[in-house]
C-alpha atoms as a PDB file:
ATOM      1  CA  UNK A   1      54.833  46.725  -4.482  1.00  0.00           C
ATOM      2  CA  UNK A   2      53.375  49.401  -6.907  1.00  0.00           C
ATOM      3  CA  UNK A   3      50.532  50.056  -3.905  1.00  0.00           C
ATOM      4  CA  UNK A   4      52.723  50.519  -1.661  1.00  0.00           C
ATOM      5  CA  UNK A   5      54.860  52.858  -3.799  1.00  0.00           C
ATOM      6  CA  UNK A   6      51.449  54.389  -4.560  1.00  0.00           C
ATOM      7  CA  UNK A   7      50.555  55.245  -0.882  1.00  0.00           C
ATOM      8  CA  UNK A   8      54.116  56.297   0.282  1.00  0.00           C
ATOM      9  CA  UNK A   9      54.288  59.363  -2.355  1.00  0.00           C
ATOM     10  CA  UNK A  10      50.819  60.183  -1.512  1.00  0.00           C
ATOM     11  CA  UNK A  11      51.669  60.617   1.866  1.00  0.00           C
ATOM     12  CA  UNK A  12      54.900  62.296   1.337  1.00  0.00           C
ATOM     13  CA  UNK A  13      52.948  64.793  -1.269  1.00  0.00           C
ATOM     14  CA  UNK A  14      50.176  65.441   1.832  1.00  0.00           C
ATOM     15  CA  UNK A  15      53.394  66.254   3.857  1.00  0.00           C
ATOM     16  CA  UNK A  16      54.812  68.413   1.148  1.00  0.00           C
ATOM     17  CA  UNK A  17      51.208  70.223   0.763  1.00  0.00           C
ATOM     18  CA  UNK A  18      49.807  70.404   4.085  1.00  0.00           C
ATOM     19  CA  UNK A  19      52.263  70.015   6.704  1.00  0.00           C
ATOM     20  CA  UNK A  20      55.230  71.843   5.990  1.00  0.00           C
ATOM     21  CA  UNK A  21      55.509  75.875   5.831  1.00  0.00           C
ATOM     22  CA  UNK A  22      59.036  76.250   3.739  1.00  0.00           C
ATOM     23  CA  UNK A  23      59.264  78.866   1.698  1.00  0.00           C
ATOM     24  CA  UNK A  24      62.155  78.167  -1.339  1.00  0.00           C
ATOM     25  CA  UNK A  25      62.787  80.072  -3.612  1.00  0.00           C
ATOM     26  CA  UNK A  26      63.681  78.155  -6.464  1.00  0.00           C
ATOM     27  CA  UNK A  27      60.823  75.367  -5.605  1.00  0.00           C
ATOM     28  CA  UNK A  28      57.093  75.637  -4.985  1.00  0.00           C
ATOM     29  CA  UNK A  29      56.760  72.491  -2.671  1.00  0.00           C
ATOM     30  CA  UNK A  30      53.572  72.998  -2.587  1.00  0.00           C
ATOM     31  CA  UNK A  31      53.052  71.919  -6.614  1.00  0.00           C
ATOM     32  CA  UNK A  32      55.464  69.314  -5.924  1.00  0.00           C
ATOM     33  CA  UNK A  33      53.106  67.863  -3.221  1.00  0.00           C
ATOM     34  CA  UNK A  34      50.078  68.214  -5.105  1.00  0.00           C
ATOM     35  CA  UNK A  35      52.077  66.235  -7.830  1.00  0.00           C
ATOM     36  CA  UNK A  36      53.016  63.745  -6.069  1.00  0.00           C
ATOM     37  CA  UNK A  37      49.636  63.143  -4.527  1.00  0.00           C
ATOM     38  CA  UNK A  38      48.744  62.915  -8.161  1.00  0.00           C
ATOM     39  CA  UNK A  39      51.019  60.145  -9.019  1.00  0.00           C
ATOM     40  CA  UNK A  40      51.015  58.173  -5.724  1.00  0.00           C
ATOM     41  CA  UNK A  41      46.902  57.809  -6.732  1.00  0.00           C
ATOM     42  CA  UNK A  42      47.483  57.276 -10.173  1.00  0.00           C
ATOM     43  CA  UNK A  43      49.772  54.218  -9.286  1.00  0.00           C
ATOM     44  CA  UNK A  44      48.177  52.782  -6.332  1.00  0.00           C
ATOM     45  CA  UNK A  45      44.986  52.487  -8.376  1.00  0.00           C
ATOM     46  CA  UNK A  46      47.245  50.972 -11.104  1.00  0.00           C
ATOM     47  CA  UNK A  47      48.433  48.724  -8.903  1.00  0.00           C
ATOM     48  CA  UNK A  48      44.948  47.550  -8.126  1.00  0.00           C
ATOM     49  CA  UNK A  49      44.084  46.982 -11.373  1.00  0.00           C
ATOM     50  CA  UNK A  50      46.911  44.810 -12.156  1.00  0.00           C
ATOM     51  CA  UNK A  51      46.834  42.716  -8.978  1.00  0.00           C
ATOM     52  CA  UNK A  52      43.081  41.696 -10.102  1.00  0.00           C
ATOM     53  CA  UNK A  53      43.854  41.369 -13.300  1.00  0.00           C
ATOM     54  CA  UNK A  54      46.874  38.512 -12.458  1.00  0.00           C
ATOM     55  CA  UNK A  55      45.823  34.989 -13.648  1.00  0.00           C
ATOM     56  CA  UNK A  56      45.756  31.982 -10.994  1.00  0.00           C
ATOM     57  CA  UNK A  57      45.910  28.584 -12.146  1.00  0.00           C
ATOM     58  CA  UNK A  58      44.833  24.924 -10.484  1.00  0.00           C
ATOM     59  CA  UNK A  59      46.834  22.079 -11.199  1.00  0.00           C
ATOM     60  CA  UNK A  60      45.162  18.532  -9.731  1.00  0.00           C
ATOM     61  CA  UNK A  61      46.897  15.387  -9.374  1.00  0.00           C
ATOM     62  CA  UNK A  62      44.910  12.322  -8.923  1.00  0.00           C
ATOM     63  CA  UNK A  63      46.279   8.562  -8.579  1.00  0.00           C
ATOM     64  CA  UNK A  64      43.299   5.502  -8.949  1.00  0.00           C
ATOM     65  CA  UNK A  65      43.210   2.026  -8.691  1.00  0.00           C
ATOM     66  CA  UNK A  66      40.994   0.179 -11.100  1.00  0.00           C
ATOM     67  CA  UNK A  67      38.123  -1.260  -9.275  1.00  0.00           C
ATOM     68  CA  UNK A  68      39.614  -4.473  -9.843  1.00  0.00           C
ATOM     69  CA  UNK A  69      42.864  -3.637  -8.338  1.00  0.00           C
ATOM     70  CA  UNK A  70      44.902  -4.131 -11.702  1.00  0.00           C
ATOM     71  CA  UNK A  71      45.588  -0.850 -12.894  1.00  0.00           C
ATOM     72  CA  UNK A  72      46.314   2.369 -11.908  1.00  0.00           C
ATOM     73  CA  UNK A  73      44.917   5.400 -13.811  1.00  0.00           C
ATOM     74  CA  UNK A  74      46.376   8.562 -13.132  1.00  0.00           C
ATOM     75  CA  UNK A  75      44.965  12.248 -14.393  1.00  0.00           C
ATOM     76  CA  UNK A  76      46.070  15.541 -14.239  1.00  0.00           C
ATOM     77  CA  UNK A  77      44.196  18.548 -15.544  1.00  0.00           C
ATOM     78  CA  UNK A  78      45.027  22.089 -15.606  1.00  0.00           C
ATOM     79  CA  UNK A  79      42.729  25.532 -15.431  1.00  0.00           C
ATOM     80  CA  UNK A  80      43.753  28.934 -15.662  1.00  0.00           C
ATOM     81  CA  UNK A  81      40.807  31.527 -14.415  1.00  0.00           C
ATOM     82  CA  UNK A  82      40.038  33.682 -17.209  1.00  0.00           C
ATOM     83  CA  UNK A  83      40.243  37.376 -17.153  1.00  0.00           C
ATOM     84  CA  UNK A  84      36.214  38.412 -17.333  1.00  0.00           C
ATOM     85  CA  UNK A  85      35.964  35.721 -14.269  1.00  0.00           C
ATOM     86  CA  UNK A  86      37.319  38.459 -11.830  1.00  0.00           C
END
């Protein structure tokens, strides 16, 4: 969600900057475009960072039968990837 949010108020800021030719007196759209190109990069690369950064775990389930058919043995095992990993 945050890259999204990132590239929409990039994109709005480019508008703001390049595309429009407003004149207002009590606003320089211009800054305001050039800020918001600011913080639309700022966040999308935040964004990034936290999406890699997001831990993903493995859970197995396994069911046996004892080779002599008496018993069944069942394991389960858990793993969570650790940050450096990514």
């Amino acid at each position: 969600m945050s890259i999204g949010t990132g590239i929409v108020l990039f994109v709005i800021g480019a508008i703001l900057e390049w595309a429009l030719n407003i004149s207002v007196s009590w606003i320089d759209l211009h800054m305001v475009g050039w800020i918001l190109m600011i913080a639309g990069a700022i966040i999308f690369v935040l964004g990034l960072i936290f999406m890699l950064r997001r831990r993903r775990s493995v859970t197995t389930n396994r069911t046996m039968v004892d080779p002599e058919g008496q018993a069944r043995v069942t394991r389960q095992s858990t793993s969570t990837t650790p940050d450096d990993e990514l």
